[in-house]
Protein backbone atom coordinates (compact mmCIF):
# COMPACT_ATOMS: atom_id res chain seq x y z
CA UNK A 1 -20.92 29.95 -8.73
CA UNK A 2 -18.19 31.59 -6.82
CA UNK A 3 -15.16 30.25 -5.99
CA UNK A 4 -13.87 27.65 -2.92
CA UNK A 5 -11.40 29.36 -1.83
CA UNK A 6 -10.95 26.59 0.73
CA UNK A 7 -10.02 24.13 -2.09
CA UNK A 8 -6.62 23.46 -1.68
CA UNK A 9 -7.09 22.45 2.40
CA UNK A 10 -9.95 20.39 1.14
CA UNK A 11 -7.99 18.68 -1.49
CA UNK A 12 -5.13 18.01 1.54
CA UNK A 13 -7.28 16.27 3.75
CA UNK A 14 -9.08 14.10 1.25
CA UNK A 15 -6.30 12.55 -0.03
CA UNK A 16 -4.51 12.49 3.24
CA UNK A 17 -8.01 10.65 4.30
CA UNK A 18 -7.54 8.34 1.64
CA UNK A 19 -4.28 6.85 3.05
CA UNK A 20 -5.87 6.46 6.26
CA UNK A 21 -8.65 4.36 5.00
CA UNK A 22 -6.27 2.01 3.00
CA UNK A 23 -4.33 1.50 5.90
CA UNK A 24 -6.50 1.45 8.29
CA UNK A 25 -9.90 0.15 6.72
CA UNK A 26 -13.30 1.35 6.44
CA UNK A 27 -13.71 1.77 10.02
CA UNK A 28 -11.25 4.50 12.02
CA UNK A 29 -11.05 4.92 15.49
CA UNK A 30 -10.79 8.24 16.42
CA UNK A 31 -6.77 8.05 17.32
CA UNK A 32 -6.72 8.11 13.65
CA UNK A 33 -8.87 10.90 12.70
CA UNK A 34 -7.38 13.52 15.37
CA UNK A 35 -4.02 12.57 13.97
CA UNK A 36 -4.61 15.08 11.46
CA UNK A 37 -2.65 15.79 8.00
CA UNK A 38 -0.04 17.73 6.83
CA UNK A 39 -0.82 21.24 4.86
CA UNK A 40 2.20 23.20 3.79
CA UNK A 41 4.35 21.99 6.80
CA UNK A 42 1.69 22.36 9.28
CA UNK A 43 -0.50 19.86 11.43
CA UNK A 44 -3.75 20.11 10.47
CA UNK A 45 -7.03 18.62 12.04
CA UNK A 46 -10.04 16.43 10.25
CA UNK A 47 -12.38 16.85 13.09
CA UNK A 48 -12.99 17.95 16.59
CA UNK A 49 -14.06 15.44 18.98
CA UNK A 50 -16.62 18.26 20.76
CA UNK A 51 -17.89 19.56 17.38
CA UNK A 52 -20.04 18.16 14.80
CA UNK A 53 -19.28 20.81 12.00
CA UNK A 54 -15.43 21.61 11.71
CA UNK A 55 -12.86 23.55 10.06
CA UNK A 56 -9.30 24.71 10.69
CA UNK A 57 -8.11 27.87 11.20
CA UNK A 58 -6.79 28.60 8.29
CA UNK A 59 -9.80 27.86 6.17
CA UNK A 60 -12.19 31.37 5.35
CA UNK A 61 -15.24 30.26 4.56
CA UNK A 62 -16.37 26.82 4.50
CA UNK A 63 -16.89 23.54 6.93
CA UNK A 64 -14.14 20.78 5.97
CA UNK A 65 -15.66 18.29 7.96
CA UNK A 66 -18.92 17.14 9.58
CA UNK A 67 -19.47 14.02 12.01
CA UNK A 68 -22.44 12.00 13.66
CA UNK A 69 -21.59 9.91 16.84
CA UNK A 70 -22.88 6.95 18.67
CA UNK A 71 -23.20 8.28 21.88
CA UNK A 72 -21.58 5.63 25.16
CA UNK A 73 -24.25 4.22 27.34
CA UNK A 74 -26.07 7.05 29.05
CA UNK A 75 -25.25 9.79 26.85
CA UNK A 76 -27.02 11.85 24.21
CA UNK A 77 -26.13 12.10 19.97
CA UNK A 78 -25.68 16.16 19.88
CA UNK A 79 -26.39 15.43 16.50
CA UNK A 80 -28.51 12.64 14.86
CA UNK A 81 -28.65 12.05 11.06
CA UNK A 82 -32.37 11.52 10.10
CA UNK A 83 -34.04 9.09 8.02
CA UNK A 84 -34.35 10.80 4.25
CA UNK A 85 -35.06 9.71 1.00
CA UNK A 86 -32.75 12.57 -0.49
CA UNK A 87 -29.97 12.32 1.39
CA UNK A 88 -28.68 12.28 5.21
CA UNK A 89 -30.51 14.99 7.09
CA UNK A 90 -27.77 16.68 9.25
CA UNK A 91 -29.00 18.77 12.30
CA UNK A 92 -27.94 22.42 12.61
CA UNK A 93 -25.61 22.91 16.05
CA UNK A 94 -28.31 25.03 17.89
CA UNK A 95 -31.01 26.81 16.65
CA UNK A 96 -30.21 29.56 14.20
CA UNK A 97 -29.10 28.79 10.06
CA UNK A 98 -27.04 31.92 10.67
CA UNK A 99 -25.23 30.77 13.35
CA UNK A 100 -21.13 30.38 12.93
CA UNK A 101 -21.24 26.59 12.39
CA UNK A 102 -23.95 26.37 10.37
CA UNK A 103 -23.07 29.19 8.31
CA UNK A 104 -20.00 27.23 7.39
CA UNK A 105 -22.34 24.36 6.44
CA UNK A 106 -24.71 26.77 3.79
CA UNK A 107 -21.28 28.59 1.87
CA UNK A 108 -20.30 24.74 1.42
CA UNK A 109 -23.63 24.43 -0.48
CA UNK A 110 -23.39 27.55 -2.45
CA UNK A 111 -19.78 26.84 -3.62
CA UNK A 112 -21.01 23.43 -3.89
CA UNK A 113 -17.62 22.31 -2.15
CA UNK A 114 -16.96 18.97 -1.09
CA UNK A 115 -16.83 17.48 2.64
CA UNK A 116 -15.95 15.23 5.07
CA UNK A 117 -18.70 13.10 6.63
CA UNK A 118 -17.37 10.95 9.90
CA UNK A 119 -20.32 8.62 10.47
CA UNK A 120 -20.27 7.44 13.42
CA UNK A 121 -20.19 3.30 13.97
CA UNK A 122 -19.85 2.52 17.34
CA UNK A 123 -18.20 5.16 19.87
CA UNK A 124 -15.13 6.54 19.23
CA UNK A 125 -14.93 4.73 15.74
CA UNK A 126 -16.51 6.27 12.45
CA UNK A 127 -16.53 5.29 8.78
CA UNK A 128 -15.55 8.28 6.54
CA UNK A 129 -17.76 9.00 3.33
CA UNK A 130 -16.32 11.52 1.20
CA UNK A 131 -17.46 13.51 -0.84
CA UNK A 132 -20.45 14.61 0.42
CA UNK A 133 -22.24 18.04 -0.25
CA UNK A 134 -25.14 20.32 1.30
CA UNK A 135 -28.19 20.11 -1.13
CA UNK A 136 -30.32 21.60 0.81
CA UNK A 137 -31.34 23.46 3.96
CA UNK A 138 -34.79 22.71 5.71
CA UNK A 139 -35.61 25.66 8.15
CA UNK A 140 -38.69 24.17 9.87
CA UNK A 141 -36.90 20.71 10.89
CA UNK A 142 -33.36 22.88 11.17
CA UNK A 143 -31.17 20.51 8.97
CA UNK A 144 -28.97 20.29 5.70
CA UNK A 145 -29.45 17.89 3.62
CA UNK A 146 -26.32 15.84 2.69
CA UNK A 147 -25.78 13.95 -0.15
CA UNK A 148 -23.03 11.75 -1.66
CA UNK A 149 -20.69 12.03 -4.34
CA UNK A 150 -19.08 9.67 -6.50
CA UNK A 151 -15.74 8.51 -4.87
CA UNK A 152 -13.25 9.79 -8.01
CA UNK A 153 -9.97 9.29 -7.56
CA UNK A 154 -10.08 12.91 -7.73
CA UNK A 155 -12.53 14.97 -6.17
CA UNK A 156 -13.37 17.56 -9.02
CA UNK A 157 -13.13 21.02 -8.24
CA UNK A 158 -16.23 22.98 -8.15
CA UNK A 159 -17.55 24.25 -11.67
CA UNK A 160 -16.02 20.35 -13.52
CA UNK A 161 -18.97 18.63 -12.60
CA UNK A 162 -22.08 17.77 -15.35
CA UNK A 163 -23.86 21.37 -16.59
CA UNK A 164 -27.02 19.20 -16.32
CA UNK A 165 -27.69 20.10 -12.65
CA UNK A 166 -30.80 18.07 -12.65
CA UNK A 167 -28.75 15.04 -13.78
CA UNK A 168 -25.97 15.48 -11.70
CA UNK A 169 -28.76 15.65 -8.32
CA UNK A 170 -30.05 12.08 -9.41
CA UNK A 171 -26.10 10.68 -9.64
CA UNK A 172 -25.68 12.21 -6.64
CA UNK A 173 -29.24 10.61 -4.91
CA UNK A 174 -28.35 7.18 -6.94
CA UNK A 175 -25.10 7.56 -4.92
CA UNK A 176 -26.15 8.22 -1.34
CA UNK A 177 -28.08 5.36 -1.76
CA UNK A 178 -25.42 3.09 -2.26
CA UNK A 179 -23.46 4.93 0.35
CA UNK A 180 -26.26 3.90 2.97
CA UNK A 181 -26.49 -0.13 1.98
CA UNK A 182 -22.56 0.04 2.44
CA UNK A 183 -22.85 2.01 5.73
CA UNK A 184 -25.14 -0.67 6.67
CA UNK A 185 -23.05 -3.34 5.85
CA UNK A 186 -20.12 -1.90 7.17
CA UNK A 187 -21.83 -1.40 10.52
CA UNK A 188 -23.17 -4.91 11.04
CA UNK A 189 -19.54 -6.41 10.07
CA UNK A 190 -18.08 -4.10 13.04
CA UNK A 191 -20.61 -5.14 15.50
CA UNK A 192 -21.00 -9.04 14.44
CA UNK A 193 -16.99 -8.91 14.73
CA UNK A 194 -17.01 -7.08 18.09
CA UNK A 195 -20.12 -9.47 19.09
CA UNK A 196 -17.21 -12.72 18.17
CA UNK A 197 -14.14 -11.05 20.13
CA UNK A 198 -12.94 -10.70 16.17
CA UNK A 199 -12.71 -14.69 15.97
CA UNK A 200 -14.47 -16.64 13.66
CA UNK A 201 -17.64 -18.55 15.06
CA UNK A 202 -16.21 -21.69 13.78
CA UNK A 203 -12.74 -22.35 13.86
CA UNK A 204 -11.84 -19.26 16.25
CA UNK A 205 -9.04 -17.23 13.74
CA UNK A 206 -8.29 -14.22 15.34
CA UNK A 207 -7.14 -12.19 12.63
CA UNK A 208 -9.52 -9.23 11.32
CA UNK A 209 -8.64 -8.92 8.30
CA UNK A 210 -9.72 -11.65 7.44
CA UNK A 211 -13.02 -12.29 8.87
CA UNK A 212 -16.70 -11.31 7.34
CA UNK A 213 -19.87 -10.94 8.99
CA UNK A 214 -21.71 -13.19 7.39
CA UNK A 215 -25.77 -12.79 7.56
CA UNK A 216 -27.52 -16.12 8.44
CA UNK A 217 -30.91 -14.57 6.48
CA UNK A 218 -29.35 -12.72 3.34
CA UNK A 219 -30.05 -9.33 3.45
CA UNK A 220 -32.39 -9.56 0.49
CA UNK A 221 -35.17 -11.26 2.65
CA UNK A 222 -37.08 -8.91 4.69
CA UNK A 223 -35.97 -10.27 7.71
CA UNK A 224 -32.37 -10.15 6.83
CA UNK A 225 -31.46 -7.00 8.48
CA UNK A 226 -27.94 -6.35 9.12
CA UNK A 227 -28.22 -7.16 13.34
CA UNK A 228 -25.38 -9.08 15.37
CA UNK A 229 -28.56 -12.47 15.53
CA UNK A 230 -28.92 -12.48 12.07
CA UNK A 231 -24.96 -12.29 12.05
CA UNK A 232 -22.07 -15.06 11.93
CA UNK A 233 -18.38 -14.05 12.35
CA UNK A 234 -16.70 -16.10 9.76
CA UNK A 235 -12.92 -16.91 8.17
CA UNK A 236 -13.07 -16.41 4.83
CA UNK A 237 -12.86 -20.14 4.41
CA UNK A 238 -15.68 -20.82 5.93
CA UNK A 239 -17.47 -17.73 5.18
CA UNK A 240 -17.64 -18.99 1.48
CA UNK A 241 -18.26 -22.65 2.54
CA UNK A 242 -21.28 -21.56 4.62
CA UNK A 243 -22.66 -19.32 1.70
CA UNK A 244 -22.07 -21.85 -0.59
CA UNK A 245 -23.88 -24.47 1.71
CA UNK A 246 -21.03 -26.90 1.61
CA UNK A 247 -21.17 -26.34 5.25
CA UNK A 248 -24.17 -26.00 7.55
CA UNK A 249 -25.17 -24.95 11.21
CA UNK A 250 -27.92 -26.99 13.16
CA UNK A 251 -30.31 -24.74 14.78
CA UNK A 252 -28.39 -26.20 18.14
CA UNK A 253 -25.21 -24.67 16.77
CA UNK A 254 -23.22 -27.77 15.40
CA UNK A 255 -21.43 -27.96 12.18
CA UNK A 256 -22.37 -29.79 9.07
CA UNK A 257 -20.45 -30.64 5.61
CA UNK A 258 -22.21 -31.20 2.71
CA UNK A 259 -21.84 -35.02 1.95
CA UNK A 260 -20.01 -34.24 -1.47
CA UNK A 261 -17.07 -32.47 0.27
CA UNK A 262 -16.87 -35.61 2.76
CA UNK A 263 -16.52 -37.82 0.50
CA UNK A 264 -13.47 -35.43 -1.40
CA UNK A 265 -10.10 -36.64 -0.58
CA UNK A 266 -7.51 -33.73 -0.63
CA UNK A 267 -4.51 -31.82 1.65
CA UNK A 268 -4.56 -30.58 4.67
CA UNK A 269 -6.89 -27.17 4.26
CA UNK A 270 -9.90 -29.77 3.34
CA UNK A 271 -9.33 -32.09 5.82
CA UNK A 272 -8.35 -29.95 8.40
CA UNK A 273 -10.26 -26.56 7.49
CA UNK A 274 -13.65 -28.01 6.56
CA UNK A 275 -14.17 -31.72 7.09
CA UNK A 276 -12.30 -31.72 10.64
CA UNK A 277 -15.28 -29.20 12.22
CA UNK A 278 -17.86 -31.46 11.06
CA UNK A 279 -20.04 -32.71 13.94
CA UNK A 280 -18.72 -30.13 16.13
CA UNK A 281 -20.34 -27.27 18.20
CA UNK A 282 -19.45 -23.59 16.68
CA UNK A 283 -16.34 -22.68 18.61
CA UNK A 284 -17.37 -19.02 20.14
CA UNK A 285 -20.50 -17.19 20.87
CA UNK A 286 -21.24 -13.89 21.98
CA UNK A 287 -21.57 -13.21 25.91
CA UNK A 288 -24.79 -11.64 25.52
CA UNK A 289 -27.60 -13.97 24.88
CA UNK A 290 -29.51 -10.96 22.64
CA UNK A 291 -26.70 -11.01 20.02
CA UNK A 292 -26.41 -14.62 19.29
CA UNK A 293 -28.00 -16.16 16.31
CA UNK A 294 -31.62 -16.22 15.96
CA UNK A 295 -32.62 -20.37 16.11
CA UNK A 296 -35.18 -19.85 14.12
CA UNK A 297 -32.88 -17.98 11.40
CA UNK A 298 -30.25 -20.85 11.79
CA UNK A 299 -34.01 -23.29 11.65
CA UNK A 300 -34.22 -21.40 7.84
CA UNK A 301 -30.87 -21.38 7.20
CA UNK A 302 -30.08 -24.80 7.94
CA UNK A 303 -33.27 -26.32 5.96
CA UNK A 304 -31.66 -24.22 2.75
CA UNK A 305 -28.40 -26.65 3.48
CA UNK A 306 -30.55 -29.83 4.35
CA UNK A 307 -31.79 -29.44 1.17
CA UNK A 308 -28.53 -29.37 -0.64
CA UNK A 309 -26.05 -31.44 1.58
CA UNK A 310 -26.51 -34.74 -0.56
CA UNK A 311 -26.50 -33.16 -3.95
């Protein structure tokens, strides 16, 4: 395998990329992303809002980044990642493998070098997965293949990885689908949150960072899918009260606590926090009928609770 001769750009923007995402969470908006990083005194890019497949200047051969979007109302994706059982399926930009972009796109698979993926959330925010790699090329649907790495706190350079190339495609598979269940997740949190003017349902905390979207059918059950009306924006608090079912929401919306935790005498987070909401109406709904909870799903939900309450 011949060398990346990229590498050291690559290795720049992945740790810069790093930073971001601790400071700035899973989800960026794109302020964020076209701040760029700094290689060898110089400003240098992540993406380009136009362009799917990217690369600066000053790298030869290879892509350094690609990116899906979630187009605003009345617009169309220019590129859509596809439903796969090997990996994301990433479109080529226009017809032709040998065109420049996608070019880019098949010397990242030979060198087997490591990318960028910006996957888009909502628009103009994205959730970066790195690394991911071109596995494959599919001429009669025109798209790669992308697949996920392991997150190492170093991304390996190419020719480190397992010899066992068979072994290191099912890591790699066993990977991407993990990548996808957190995508998920992180994608229902962002719109639940969004859905709840980030403010938990119950007691209305405004802070972000601490809130969860919490589903009201676990994800486990086939019905559980991760959509804003299977979706509660929740403290923490009561985020672990409600899965816990030491609290409990009527299928009209108003707030139980289990019996057990009435009866509990303690300071001012128990009385205040938990026991204080009890008997109430959840504090804040979504605006748009379609994306608040399901009363049938709250029906389930609250039986589960019922159930428990007096224990």
């Amino acid at each position: 395998m011949s060398p990346d001769s990229d590498w050291p750009i690559r290795v720049a923007a992945i740790n810069a990329l790093r930073e971001r995402v601790r400071r700035h969470g899973d989800v960026l908006p794109w302020e964020v992303i076209d701040a760029g990083f700094i290689y060898r005194g110089e400003t240098l890019h992540f993406a380009n809002r136009a362009r799917g497949i990217f690369w600066p200047r000053q790298m030869r051969e290879t892509a350094l980044s690609i990116k899906t979007t979630v187009p605003r109302q009345g617009r169309e994706a220019r590129y859509d990642d596809l439903p796969s059982d090997e990996g994301f399926d990433y479109r080529f930009q226009g017809e032709d493998v040998d065109g420049r972009d996608n070019r880019r796109l098949v010397r990242a698979m030979e060198v087997d070098a490591p990318l960028i993926y910006f996957y888009g959330i909502e628009p103009g925010r994205y959730a970066p997965i790195w690394p991911v790699y071109i596995s494959g090329v599919d001429l009669a649907t025109k798209s790669f293949t992308v697949a996920s790495g392991l997150p190492e706190a170093q991304v390996l350079a190419p020719g480190s990885y397992a010899a066992d190339a068979k072994l290191l495609g099912l890591e790699r598979r066993y990977t991407t689908v993990q990548v996808k269940k957190r995508l998920h997740q992180v994608a229902f949190r962002q719109h639940v949150l969004r859905a709840y003017e980030q403010r938990c349902a119950i007691c209305r905390f405004p802070r972000r960072e601490l809130l969860d979207a919490a589903h009201i059918l676990p994800d486990r059950d086939v019905r559980g899918r991760p959509e804003v009306p299977n979706g509660l924006s929740l403290c923490k608090l009561h985020h672990g009260a409600f899965d816990t079912d030491l609290l409990g929401i009527r299928p009209d919306g108003v707030i139980e606590i289990a019996r057990r935790l009435m009866a509990e005498q303690d300071g001012p987070t128990l009385e205040h926090g938990l026991k204080g909401f009890a008997g109430k109406p959840l504090g804040i709904l979504p605006l748009l009928p379609a994306q608040r909870p399901r009363p049938e799903y709250l029906e389930e939900r609250y039986e589960r609770f019922r159930l428990t309450r007096d224990a």
